[in-house]
PDB file of N, CA and C in Angstrom:
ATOM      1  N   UNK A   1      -9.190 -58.116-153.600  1.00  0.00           N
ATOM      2  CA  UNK A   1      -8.671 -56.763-153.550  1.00  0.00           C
ATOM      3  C   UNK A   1      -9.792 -55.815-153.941  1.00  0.00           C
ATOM      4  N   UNK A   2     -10.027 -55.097-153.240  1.00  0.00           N
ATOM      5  CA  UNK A   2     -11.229 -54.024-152.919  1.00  0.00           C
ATOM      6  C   UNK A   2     -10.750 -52.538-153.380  1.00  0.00           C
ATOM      7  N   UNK A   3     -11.526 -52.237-154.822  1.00  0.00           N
ATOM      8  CA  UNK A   3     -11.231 -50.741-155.385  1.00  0.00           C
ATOM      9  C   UNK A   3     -11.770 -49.979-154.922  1.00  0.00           C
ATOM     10  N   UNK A   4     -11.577 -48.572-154.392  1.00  0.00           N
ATOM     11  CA  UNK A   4     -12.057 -47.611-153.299  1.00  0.00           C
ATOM     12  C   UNK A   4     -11.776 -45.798-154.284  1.00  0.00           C
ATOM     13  N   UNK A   5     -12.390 -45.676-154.571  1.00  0.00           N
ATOM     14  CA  UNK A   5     -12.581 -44.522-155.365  1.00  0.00           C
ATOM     15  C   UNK A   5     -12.473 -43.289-153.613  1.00  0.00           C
ATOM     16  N   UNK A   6     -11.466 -42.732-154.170  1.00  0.00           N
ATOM     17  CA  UNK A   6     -11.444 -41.484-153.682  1.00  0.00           C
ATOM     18  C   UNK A   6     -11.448 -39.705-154.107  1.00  0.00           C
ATOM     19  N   UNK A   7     -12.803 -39.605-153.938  1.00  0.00           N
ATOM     20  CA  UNK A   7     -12.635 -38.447-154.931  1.00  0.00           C
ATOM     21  C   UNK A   7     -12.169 -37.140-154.271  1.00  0.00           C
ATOM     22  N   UNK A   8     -11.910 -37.416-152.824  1.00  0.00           N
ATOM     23  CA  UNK A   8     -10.965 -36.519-152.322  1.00  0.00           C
ATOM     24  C   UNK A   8      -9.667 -36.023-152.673  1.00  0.00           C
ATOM     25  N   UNK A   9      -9.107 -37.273-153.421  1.00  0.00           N
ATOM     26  CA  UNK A   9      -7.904 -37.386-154.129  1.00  0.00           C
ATOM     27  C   UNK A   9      -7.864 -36.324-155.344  1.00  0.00           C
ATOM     28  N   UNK A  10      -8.661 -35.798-156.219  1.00  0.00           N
ATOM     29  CA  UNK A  10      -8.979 -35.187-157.172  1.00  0.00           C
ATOM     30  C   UNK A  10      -8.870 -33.397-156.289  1.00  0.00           C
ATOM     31  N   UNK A  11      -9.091 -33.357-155.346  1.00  0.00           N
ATOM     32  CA  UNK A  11      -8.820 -31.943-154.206  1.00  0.00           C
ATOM     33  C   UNK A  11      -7.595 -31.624-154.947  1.00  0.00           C
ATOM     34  N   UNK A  12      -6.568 -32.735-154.190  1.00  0.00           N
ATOM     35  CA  UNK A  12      -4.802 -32.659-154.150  1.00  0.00           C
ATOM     36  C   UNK A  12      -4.186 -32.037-155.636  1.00  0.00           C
ATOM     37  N   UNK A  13      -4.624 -32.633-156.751  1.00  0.00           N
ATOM     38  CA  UNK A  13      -4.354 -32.536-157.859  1.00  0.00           C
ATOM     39  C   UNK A  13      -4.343 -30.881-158.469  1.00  0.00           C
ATOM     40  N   UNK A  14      -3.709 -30.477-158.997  1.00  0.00           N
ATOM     41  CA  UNK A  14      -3.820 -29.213-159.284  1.00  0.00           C
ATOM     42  C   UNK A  14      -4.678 -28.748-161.013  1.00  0.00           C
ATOM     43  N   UNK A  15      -5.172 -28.254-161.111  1.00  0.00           N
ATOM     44  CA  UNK A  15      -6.036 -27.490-163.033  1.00  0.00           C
ATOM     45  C   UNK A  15      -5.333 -28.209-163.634  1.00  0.00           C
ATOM     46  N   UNK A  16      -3.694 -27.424-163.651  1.00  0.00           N
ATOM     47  CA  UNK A  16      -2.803 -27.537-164.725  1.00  0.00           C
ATOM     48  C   UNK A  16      -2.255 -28.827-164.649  1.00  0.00           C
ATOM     49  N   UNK A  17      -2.583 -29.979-163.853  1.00  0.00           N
ATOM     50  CA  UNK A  17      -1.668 -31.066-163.834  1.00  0.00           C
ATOM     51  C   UNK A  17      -2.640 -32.130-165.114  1.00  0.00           C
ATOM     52  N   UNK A  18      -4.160 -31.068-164.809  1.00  0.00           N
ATOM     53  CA  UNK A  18      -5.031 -32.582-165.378  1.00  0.00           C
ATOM     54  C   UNK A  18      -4.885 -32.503-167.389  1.00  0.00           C
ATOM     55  N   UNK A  19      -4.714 -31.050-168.099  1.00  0.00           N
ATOM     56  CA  UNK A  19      -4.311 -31.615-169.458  1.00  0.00           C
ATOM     57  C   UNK A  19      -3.251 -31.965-169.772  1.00  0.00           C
ATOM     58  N   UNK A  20      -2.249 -31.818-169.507  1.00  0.00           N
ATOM     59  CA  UNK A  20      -0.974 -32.863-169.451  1.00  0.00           C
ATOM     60  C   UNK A  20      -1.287 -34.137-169.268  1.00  0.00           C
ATOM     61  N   UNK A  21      -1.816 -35.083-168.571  1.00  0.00           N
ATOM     62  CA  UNK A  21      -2.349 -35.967-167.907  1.00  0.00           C
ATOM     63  C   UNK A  21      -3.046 -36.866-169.087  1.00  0.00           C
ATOM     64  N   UNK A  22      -4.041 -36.221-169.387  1.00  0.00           N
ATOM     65  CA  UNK A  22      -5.132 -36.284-170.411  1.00  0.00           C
ATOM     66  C   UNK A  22      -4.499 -36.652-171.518  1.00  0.00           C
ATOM     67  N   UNK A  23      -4.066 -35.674-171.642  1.00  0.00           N
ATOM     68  CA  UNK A  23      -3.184 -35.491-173.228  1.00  0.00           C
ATOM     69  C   UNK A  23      -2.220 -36.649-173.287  1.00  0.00           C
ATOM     70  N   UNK A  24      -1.177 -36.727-172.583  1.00  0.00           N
ATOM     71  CA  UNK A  24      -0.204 -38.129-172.904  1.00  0.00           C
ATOM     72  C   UNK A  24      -1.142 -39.282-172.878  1.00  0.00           C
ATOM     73  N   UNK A  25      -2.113 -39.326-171.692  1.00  0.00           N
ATOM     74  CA  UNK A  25      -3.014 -40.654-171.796  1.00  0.00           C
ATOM     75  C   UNK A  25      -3.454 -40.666-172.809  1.00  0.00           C
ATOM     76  N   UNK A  26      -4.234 -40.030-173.841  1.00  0.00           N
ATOM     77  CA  UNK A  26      -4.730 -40.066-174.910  1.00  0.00           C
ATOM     78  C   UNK A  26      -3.725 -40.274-176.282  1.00  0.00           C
ATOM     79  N   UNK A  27      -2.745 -39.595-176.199  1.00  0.00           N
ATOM     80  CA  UNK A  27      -1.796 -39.868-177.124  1.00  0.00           C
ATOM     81  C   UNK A  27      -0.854 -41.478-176.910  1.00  0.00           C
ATOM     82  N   UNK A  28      -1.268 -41.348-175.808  1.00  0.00           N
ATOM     83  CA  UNK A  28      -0.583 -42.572-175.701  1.00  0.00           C
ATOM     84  C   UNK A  28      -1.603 -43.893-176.220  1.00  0.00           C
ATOM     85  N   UNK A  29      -2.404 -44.171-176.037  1.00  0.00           N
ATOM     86  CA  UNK A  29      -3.528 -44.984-176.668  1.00  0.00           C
ATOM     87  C   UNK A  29      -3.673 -44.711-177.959  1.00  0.00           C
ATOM     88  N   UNK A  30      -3.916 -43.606-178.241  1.00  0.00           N
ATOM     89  CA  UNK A  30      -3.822 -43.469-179.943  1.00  0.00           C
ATOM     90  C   UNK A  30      -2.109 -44.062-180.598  1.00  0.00           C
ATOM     91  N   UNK A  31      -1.058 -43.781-180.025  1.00  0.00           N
ATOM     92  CA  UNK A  31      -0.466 -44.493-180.911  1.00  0.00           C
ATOM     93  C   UNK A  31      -0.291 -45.744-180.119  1.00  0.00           C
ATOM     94  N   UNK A  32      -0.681 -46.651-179.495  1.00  0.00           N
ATOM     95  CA  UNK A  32      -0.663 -47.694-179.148  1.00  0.00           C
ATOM     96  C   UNK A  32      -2.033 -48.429-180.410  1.00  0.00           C
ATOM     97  N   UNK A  33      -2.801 -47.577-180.559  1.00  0.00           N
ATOM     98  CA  UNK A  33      -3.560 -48.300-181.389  1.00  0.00           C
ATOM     99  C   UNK A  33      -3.330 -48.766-182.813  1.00  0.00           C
ATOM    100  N   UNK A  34      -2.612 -47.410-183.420  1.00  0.00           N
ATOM    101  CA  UNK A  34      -2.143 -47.485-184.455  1.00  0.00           C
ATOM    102  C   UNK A  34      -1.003 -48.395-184.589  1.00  0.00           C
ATOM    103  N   UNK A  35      -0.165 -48.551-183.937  1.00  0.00           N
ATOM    104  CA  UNK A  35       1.128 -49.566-183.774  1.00  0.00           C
ATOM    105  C   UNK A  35       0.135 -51.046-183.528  1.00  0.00           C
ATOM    106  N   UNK A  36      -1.303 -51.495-183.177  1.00  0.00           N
ATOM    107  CA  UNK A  36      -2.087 -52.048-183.561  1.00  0.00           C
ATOM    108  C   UNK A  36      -2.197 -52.539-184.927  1.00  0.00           C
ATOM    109  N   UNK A  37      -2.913 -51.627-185.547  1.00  0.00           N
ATOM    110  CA  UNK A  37      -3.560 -51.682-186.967  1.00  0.00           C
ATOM    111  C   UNK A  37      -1.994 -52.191-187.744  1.00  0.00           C
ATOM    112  N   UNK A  38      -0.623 -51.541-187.280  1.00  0.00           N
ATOM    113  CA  UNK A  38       0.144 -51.177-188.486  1.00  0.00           C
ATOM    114  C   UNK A  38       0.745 -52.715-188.058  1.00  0.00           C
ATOM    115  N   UNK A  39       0.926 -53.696-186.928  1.00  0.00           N
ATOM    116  CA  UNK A  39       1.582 -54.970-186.755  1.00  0.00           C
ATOM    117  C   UNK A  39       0.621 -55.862-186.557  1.00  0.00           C
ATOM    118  N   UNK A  40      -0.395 -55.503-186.279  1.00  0.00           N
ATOM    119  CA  UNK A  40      -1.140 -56.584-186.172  1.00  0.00           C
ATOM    120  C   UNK A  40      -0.781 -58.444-185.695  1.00  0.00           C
ATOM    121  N   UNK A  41      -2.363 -58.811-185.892  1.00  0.00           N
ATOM    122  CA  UNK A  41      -1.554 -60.507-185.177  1.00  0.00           C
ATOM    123  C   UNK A  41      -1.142 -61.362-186.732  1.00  0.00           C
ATOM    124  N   UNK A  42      -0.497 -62.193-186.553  1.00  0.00           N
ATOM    125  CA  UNK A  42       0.076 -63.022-187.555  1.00  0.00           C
ATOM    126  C   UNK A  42      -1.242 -63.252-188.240  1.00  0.00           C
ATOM    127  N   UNK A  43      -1.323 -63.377-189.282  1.00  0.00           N
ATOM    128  CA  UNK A  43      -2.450 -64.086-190.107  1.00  0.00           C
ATOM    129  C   UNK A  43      -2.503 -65.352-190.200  1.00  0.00           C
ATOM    130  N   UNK A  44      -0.696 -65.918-190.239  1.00  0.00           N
ATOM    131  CA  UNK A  44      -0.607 -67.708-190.382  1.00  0.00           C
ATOM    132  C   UNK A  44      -0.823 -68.437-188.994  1.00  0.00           C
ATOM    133  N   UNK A  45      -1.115 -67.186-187.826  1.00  0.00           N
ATOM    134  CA  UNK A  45      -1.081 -67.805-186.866  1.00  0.00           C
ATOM    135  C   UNK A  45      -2.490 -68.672-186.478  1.00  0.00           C
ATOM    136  N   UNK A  46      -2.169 -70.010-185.657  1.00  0.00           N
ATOM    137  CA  UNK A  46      -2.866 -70.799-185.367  1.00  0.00           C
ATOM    138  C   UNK A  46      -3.132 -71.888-183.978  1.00  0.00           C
ATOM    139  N   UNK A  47      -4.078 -72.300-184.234  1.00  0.00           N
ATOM    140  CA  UNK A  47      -3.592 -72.614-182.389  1.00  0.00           C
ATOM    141  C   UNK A  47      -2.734 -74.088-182.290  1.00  0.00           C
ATOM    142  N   UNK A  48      -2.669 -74.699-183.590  1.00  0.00           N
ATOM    143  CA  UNK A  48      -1.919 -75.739-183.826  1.00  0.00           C
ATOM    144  C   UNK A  48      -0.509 -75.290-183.517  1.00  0.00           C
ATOM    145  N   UNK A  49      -0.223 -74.114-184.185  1.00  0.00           N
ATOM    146  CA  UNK A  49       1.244 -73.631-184.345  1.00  0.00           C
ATOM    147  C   UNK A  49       1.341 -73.226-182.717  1.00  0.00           C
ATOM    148  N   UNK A  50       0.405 -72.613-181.972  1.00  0.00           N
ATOM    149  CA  UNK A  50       0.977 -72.360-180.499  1.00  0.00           C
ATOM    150  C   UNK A  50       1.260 -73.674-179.754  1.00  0.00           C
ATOM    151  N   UNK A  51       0.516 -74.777-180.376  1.00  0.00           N
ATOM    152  CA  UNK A  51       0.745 -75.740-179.166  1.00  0.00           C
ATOM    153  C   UNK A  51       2.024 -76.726-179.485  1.00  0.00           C
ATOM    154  N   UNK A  52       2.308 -76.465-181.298  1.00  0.00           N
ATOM    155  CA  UNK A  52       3.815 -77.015-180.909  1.00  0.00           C
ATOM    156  C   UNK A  52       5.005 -76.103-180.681  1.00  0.00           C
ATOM    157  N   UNK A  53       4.958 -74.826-179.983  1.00  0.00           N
ATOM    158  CA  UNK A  53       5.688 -74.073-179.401  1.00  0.00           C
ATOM    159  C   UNK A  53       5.727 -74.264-177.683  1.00  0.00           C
ATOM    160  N   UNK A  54       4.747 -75.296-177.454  1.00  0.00           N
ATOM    161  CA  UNK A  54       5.227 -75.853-175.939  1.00  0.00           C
ATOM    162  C   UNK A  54       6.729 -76.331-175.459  1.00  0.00           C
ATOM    163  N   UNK A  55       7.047 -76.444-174.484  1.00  0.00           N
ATOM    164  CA  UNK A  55       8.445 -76.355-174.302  1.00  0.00           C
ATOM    165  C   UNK A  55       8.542 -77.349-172.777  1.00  0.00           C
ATOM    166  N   UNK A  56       7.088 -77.472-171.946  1.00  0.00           N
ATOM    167  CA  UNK A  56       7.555 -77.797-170.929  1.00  0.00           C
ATOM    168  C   UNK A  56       6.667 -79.497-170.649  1.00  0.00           C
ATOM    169  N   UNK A  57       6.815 -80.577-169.800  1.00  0.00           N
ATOM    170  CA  UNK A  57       5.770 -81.638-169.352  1.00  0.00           C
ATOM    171  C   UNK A  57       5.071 -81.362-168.158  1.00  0.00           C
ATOM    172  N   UNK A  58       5.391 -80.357-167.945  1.00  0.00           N
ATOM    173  CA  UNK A  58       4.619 -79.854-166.241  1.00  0.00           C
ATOM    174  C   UNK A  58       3.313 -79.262-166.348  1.00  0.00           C
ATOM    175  N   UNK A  59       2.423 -80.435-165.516  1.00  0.00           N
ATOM    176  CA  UNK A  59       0.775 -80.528-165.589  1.00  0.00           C
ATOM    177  C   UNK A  59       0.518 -79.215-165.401  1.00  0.00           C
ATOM    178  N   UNK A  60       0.636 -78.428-164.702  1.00  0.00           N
ATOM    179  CA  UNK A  60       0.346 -76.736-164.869  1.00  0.00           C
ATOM    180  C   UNK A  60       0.209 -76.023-165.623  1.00  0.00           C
ATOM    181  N   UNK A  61       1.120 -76.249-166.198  1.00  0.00           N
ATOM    182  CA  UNK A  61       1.576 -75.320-167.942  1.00  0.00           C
ATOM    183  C   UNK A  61       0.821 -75.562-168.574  1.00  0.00           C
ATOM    184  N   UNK A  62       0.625 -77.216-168.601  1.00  0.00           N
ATOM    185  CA  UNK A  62      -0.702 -77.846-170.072  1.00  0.00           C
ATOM    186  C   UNK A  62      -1.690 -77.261-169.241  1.00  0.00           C
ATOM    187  N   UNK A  63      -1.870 -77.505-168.443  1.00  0.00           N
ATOM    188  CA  UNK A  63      -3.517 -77.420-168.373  1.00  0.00           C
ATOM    189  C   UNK A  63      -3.410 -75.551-168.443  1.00  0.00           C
ATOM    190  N   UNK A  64      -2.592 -74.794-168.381  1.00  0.00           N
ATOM    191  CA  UNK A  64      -3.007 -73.469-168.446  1.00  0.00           C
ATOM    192  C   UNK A  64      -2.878 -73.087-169.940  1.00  0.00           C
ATOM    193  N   UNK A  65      -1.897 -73.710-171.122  1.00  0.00           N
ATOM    194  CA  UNK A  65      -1.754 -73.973-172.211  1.00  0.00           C
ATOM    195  C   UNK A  65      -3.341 -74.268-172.984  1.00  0.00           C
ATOM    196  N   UNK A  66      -3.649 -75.142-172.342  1.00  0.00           N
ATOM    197  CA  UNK A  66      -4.862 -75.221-172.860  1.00  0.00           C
ATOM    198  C   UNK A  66      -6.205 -74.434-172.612  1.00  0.00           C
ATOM    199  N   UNK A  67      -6.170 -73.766-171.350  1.00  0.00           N
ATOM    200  CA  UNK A  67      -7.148 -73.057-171.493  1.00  0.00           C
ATOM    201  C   UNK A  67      -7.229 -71.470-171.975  1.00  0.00           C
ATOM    202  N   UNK A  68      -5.452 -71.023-172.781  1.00  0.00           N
ATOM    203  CA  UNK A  68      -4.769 -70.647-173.481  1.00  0.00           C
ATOM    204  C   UNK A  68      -5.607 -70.628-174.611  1.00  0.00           C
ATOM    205  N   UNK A  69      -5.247 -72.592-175.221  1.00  0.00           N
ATOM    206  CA  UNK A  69      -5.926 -72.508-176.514  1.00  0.00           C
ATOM    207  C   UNK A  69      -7.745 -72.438-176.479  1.00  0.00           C
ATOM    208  N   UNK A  70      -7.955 -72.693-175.485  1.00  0.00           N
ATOM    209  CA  UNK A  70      -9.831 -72.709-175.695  1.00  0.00           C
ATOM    210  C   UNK A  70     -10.037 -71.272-175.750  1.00  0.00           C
ATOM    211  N   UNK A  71      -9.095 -70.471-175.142  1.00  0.00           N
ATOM    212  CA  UNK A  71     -10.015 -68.818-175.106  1.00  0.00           C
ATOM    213  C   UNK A  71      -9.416 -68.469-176.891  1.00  0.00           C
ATOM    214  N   UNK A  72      -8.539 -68.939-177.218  1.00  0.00           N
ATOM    215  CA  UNK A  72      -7.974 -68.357-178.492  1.00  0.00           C
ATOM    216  C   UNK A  72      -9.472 -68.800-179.931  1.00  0.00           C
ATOM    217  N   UNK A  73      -9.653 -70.319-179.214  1.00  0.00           N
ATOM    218  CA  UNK A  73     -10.925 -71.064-180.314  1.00  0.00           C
ATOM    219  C   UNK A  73     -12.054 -69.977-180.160  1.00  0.00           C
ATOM    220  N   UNK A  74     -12.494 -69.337-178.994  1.00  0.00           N
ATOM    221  CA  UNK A  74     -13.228 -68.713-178.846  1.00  0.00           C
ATOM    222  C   UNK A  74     -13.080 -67.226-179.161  1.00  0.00           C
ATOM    223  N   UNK A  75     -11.899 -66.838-179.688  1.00  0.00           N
ATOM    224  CA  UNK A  75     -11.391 -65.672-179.727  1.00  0.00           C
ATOM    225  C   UNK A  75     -11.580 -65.471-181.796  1.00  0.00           C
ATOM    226  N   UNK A  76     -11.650 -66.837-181.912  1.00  0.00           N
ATOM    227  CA  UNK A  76     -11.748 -66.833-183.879  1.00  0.00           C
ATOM    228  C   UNK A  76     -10.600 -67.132-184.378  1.00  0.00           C
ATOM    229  N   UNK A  77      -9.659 -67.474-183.348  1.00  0.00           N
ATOM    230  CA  UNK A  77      -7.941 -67.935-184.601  1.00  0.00           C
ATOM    231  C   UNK A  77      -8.270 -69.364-184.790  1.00  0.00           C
ATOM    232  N   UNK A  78      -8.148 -69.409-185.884  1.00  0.00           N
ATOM    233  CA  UNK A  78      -8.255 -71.120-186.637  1.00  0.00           C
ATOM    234  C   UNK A  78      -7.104 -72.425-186.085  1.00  0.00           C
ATOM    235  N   UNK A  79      -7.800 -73.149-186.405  1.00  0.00           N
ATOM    236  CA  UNK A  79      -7.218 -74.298-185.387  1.00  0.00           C
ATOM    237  C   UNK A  79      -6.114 -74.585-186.589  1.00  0.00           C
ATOM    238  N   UNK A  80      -5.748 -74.845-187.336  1.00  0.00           N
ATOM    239  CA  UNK A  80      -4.788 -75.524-188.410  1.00  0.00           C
ATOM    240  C   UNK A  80      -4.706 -74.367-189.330  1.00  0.00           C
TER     241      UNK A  80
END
């Protein structure tokens, strides 16, 4: 899938549409961040604890389960 920047598109748009625009996008990330900081990820969490939350025997799942847990090892959550 091929991204195609059209900056013709920016014509259509009107002054007054773009700080409205701006503004919720920005407010919206700021409190998405903060709802970040304030829940954060589990601290007890671990990749032991994700893998006995498996549920299924279908070779797909594990093998996507697991490369699940390798990006998490690589991500810094502790194994146990």
């Amino acid at each position: 899938m091929a991204v195609r920047l059209k900056f013709s598109a920016l014509q259509q748009g009107r002054p007054y549409e773009y700080f409205p625009r701006f503004t919720l996008g920005g407010l919206a990330t700021l409190v998405a961040g903060v709802m970040a900081d304030w829940a954060g990820p589990e601290p007890s969490f671990t990749v032991s604890l994700f893998r006995a939350i498996g549920a299924s025997d279908d070779a797909t799942y594990l093998a996507g389960r697991e490369r699940v847990c390798e990006d998490m090892r690589l991500a810094g959550v502790p194994e146990n």
